[in-house]
Protein backbone atom coordinates (compact mmCIF):
# COMPACT_ATOMS: atom_id res chain seq x y z
CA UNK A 1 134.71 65.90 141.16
CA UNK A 2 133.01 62.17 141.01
CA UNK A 3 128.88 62.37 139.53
CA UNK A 4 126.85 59.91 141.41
CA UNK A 5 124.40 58.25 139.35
CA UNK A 6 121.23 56.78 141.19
CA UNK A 7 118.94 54.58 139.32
CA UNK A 8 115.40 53.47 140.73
CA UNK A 9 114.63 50.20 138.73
CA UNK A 10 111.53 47.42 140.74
CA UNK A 11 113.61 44.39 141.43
CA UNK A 12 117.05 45.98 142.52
CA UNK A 13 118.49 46.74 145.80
CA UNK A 14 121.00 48.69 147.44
CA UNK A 15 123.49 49.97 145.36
CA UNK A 16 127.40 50.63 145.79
CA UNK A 17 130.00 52.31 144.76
CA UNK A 18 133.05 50.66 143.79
CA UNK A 19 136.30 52.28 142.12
CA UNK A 20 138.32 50.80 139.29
CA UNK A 21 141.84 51.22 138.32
CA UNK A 22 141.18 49.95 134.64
CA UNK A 23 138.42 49.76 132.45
CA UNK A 24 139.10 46.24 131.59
CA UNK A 25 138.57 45.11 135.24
CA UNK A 26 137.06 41.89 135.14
CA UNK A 27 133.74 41.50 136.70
CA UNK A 28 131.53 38.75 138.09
CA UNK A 29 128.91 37.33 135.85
CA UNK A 30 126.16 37.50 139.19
CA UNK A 31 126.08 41.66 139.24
CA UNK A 32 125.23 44.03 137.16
CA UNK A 33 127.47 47.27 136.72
CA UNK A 34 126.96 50.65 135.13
CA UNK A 35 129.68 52.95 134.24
CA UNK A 36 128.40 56.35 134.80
CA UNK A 37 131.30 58.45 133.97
CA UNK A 38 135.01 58.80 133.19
CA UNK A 39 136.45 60.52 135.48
CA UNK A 40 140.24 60.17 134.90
CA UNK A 41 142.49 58.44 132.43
CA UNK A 42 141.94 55.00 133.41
CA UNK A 43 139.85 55.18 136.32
CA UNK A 44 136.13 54.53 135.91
CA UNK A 45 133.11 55.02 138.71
CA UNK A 46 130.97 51.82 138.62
CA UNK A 47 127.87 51.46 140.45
CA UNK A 48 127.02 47.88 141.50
CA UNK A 49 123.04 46.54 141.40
CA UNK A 50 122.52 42.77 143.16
CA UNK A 51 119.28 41.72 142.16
CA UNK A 52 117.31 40.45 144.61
CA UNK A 53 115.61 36.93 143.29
CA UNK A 54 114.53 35.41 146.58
CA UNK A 55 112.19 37.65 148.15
CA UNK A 56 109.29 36.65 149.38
CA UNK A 57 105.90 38.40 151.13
CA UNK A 58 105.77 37.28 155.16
CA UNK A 59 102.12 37.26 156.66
CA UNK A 60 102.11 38.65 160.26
CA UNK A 61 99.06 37.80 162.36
CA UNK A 62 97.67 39.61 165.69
CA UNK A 63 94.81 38.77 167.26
CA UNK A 64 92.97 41.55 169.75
CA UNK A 65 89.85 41.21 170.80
CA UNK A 66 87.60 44.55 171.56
CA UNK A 67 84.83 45.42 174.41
CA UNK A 68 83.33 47.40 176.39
CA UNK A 69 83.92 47.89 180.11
CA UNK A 70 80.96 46.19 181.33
CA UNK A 71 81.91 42.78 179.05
CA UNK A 72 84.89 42.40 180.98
CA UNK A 73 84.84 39.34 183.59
CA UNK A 74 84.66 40.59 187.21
CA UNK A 75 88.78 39.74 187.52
CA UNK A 76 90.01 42.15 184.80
CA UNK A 77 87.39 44.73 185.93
CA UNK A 78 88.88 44.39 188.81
CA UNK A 79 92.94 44.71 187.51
CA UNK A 80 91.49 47.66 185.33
CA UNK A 81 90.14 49.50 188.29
CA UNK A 82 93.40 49.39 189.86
CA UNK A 83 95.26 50.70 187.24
CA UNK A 84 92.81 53.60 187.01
CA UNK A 85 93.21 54.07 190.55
CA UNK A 86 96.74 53.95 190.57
CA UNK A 87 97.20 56.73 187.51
CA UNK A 88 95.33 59.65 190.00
CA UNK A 89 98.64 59.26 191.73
CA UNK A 90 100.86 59.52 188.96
CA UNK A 91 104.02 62.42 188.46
CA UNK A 92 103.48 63.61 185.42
CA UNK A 93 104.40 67.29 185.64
CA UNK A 94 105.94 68.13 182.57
CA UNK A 95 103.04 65.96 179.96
CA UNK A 96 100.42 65.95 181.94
CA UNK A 97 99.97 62.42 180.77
CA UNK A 98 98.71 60.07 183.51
CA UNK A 99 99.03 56.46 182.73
CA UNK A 100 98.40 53.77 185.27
CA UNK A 101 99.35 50.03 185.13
CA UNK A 102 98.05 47.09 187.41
CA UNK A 103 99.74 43.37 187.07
CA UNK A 104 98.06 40.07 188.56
CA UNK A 105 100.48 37.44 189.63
CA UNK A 106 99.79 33.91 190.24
CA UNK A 107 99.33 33.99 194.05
CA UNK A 108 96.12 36.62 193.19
CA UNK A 109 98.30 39.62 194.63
CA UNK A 110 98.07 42.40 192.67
CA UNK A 111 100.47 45.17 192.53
CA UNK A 112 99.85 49.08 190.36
CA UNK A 113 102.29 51.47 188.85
CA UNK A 114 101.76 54.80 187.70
CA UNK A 115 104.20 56.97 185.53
CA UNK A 116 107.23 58.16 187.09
CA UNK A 117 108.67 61.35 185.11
CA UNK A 118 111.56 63.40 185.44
CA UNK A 119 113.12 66.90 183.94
CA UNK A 120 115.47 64.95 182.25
CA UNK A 121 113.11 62.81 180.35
CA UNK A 122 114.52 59.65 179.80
CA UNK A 123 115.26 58.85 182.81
CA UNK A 124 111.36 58.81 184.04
CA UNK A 125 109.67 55.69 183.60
CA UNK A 126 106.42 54.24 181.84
CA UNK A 127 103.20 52.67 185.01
CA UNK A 128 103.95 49.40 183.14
CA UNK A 129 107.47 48.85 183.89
CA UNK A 130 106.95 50.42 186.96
CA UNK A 131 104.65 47.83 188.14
CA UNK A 132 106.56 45.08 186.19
CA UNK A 133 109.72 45.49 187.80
CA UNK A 134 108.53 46.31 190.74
CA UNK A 135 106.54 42.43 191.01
CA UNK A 136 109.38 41.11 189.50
CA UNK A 137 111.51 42.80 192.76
CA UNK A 138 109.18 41.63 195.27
CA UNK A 139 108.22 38.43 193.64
CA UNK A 140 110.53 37.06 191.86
CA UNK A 141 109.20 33.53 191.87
CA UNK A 142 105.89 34.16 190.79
CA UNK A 143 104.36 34.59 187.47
CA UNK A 144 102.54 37.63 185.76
CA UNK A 145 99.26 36.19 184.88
CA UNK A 146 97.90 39.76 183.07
CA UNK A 147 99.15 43.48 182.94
CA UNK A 148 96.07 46.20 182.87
CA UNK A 149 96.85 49.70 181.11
CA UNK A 150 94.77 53.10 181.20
CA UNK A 151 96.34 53.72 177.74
CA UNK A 152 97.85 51.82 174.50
CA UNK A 153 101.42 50.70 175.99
CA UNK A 154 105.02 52.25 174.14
CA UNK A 155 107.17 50.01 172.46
CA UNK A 156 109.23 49.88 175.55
CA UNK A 157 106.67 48.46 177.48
CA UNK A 158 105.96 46.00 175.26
CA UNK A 159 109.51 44.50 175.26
CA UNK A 160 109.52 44.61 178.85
CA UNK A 161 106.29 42.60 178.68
CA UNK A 162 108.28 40.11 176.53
CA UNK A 163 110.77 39.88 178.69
CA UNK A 164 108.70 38.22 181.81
CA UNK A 165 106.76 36.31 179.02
CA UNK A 166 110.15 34.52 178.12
CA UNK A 167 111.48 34.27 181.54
CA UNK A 168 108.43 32.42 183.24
CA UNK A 169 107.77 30.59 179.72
CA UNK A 170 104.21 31.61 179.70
CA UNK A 171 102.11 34.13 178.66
CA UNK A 172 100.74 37.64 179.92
CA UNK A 173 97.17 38.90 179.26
CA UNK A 174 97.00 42.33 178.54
CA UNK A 175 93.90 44.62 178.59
CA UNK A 176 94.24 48.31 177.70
CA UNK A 177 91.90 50.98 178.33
CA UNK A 178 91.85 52.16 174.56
CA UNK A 179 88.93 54.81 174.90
CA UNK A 180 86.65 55.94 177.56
CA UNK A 181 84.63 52.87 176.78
CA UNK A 182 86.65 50.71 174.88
CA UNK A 183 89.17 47.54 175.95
CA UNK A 184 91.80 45.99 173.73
CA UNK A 185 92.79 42.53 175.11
CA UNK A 186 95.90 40.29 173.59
CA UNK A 187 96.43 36.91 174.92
CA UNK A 188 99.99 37.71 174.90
CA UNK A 189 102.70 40.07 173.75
CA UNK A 190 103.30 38.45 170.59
CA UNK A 191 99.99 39.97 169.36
CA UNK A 192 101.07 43.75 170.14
CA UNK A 193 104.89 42.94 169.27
CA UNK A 194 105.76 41.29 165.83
CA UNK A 195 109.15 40.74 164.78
CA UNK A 196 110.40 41.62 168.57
CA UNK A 197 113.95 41.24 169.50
CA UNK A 198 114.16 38.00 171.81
CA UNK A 199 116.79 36.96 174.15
CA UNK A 200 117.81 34.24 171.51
CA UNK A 201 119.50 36.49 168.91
CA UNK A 202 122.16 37.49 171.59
CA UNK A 203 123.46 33.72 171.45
CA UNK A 204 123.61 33.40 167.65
CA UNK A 205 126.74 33.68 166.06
CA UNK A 206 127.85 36.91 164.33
């Protein structure tokens, strides 16, 4: 039977295994091999090491600001109230979790969402995306100005936020009820989604 040999060394990545009909195989002055056994006459198991020499440490910055409920401006007192009016309605049988969402569009309409679930959960649905795609359905002309959220949105959510960021080419304001008495507010997405898969990578080329 074949012996793997693993070998945890700082600077070297992901190893593999490669199989050689002859010892005297010729290899590439850029890797680094190890012969960890011979297993048959004239067959050697190599493992190959590629030592990484470029990396580099990337700084990722998010900016959210925290209040209380009474610092917030009258408007997004206003967007938060209807999200926490709209999560007393929400179907939550099976976690009990209410969550309730309320988006402000440009033309000052606002329009709430509360969580939609379902025995089979996936196919239930987060107050955010309910109230996103719902003003996106009704209005699809106008702009999403800010999103409120009775609780810390899932990663889902977030991407969804994205989304209508990138298609209006402007940003959403978020402000999430964190804590009885405490508001998280992002200028936009970016702040609550680092690294996040944009509609750009689909066009590059593979």
């Amino acid at each position: 039977m074949e012996e793997e040999l693993k070998i945890l060394s700082p600077g070297f990545c992901a190893w593999q295994k490669v199989k050689f009909k002859s010892k005297n195989s010729k290899f590439k002055s850029n890797s680094r091999f190890i012969a960890s056994k011979i297993l048959k006459q004239n067959q050697v198991l190599f493992f190959v090491y590629s030592q990484n020499q470029t990396m580099k440490k990337i700084n990722l910055h998010s900016e959210i600001h925290e209040c209380s409920e009474k610092e917030l401006s009258s408007s997004d007192k206003k967007l938060l109230s209807e999200a926490k009016k709209s999560a007393v309605n929400a179907y939550a049988p099976y976690s009990k979790f209410k969550v309730g969402s309320a988006v402000l569009l440009e033309n000052g309409k606002i329009i709430s969402g509360n969580n939609q679930e379902n025995a089979a959960y996936p196919s239930g649905l987060c107050a955010e995306r309910v109230a996103l795609f719902f003003s996106s359905s009704q209005y699809p002309n106008e702009k999403i100005k800010a999103i409120a959220i009775t609780h810390v949105p899932c990663g889902a959510c977030r991407q969804a936020i994205l989304e209508y960021e990138t298609k209006q080419k402007s940003p959403v304001r978020i402000i999430i009820q964190k804590e009885k008495n405490k508001i998280l507010i992002a200028q936009e997405i970016s702040h609550l989604l680092p690294l996040a898969f944009v509609a750009s990578i689909l066009k590059r080329k593979r």
